[in-house]
C-alpha atoms as a PDB file:
ATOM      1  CA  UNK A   1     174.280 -44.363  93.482  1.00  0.00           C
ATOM      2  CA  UNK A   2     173.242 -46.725  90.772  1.00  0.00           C
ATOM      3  CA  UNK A   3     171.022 -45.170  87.893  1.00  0.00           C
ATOM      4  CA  UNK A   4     171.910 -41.598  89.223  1.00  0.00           C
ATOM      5  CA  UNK A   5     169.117 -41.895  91.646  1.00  0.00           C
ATOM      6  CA  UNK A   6     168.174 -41.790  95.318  1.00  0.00           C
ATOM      7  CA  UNK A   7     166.688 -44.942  97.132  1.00  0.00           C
ATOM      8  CA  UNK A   8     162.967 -44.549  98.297  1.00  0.00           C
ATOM      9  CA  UNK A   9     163.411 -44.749 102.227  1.00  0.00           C
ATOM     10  CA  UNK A  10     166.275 -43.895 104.052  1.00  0.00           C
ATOM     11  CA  UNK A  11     164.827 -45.587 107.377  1.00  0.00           C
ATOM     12  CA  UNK A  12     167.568 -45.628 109.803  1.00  0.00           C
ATOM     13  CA  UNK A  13     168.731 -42.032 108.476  1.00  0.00           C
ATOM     14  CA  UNK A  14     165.942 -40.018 109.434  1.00  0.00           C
ATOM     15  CA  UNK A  15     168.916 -37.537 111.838  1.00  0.00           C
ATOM     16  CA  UNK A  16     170.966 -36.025 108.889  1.00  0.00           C
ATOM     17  CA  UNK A  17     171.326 -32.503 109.223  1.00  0.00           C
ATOM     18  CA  UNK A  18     173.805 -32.218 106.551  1.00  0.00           C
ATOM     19  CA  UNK A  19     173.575 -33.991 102.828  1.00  0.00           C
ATOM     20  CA  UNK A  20     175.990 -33.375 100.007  1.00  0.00           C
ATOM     21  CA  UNK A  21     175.280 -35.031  96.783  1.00  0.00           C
ATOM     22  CA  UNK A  22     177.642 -32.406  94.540  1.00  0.00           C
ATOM     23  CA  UNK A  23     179.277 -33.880  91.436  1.00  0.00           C
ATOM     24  CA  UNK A  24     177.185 -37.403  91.765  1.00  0.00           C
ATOM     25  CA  UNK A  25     175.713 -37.433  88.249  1.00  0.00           C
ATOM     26  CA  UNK A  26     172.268 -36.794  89.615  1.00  0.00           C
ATOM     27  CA  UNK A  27     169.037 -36.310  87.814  1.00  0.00           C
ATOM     28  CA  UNK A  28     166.492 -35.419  90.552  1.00  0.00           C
ATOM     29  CA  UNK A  29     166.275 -34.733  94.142  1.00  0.00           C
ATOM     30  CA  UNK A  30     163.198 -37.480  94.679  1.00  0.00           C
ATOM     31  CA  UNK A  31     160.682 -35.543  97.419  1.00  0.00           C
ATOM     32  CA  UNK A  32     159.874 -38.932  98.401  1.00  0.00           C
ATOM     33  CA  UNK A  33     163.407 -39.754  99.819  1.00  0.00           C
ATOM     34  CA  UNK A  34     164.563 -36.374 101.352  1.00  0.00           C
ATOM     35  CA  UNK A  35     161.431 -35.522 103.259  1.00  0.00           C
ATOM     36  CA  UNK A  36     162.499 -38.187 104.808  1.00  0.00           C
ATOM     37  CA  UNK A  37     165.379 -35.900 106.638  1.00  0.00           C
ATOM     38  CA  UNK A  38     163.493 -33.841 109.491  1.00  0.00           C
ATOM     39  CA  UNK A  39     166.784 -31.961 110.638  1.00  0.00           C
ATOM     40  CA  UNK A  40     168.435 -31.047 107.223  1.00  0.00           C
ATOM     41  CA  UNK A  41     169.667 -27.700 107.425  1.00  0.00           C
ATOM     42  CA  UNK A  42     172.438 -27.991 104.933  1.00  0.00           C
ATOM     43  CA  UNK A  43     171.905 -29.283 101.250  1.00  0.00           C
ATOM     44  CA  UNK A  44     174.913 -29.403  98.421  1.00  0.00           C
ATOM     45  CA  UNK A  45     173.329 -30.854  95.272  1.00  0.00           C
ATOM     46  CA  UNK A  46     175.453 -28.840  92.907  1.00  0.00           C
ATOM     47  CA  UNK A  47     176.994 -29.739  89.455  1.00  0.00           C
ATOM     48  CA  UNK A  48     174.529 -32.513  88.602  1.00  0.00           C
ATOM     49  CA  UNK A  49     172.029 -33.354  86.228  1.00  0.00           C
ATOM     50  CA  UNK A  50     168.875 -31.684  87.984  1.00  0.00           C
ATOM     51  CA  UNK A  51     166.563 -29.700  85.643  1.00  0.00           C
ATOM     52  CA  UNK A  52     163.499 -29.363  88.018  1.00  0.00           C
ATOM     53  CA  UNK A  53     162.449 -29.573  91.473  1.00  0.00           C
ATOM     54  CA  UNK A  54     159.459 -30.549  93.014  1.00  0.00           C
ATOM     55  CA  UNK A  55     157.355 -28.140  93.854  1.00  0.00           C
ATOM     56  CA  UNK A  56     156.591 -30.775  97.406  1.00  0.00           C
ATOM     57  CA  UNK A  57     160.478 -30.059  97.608  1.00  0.00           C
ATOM     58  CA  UNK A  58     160.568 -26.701  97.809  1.00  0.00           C
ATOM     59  CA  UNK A  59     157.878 -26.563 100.196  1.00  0.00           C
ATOM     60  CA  UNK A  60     159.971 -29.000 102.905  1.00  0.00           C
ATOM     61  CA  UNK A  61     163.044 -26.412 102.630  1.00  0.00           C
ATOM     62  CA  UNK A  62     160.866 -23.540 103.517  1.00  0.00           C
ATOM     63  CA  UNK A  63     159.326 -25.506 106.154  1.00  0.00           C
ATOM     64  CA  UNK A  64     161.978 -27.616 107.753  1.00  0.00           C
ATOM     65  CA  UNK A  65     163.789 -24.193 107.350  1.00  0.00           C
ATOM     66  CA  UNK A  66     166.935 -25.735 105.299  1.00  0.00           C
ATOM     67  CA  UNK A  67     169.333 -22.386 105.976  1.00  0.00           C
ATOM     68  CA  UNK A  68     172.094 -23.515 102.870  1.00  0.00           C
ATOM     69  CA  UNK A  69     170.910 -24.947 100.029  1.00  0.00           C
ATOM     70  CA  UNK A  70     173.324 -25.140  96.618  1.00  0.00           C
ATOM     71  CA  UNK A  71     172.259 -26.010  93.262  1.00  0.00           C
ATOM     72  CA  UNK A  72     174.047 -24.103  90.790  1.00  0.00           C
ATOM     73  CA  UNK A  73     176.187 -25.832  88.047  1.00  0.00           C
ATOM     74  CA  UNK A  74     172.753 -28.175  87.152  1.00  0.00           C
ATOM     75  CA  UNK A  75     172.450 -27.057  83.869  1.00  0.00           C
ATOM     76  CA  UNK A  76     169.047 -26.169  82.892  1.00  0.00           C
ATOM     77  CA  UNK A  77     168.038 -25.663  86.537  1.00  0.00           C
ATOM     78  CA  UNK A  78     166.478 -22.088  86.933  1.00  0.00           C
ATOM     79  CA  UNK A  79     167.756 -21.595  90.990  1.00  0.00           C
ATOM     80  CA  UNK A  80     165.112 -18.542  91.488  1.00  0.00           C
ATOM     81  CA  UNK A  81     162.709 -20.659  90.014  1.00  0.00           C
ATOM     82  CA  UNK A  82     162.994 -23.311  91.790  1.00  0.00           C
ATOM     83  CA  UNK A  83     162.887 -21.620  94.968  1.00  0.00           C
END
């Protein structure tokens, strides 16, 4: 991904129930982009770059239900603060 970032839209993607972005140099999981993903139930964003998450975010997990979500090995990322 260039610039360690997610595109805006992901138009034609709008099925994925599974996403794993681990070890991709990321600095942010952009709300904009993964609300996007109506069926996620599976996230693996671990051993990035990711200090904070939105707090828009963390409202789609709870409410899309997202069952597994990893983010541990993002240094400076508080998990139980972030949701």
């Amino acid at each position: 991904m260039p610039g360690n970032t997610f595109p805006d839209t992901f138009e034609t993607l709008n099925t994925v129930r599974k996403l794993g972005t681990a070890r991709c140099s990321l600095i942010e999981l952009p709300s904009q982009a993964l609300v996007q993903f109506k069926q996620l139930v599976y996230l693996d964003a671990r051993n990035n770059n990711i200090t904070s998450i939105d707090p828009t975010l963390i409202d789609f997990f709870k409410t899309q239900k997202v069952k597994e979500i990893y983010l541990d090995g993002n240094n400076g990322l508080d998990c139980k603060a972030a949701g």
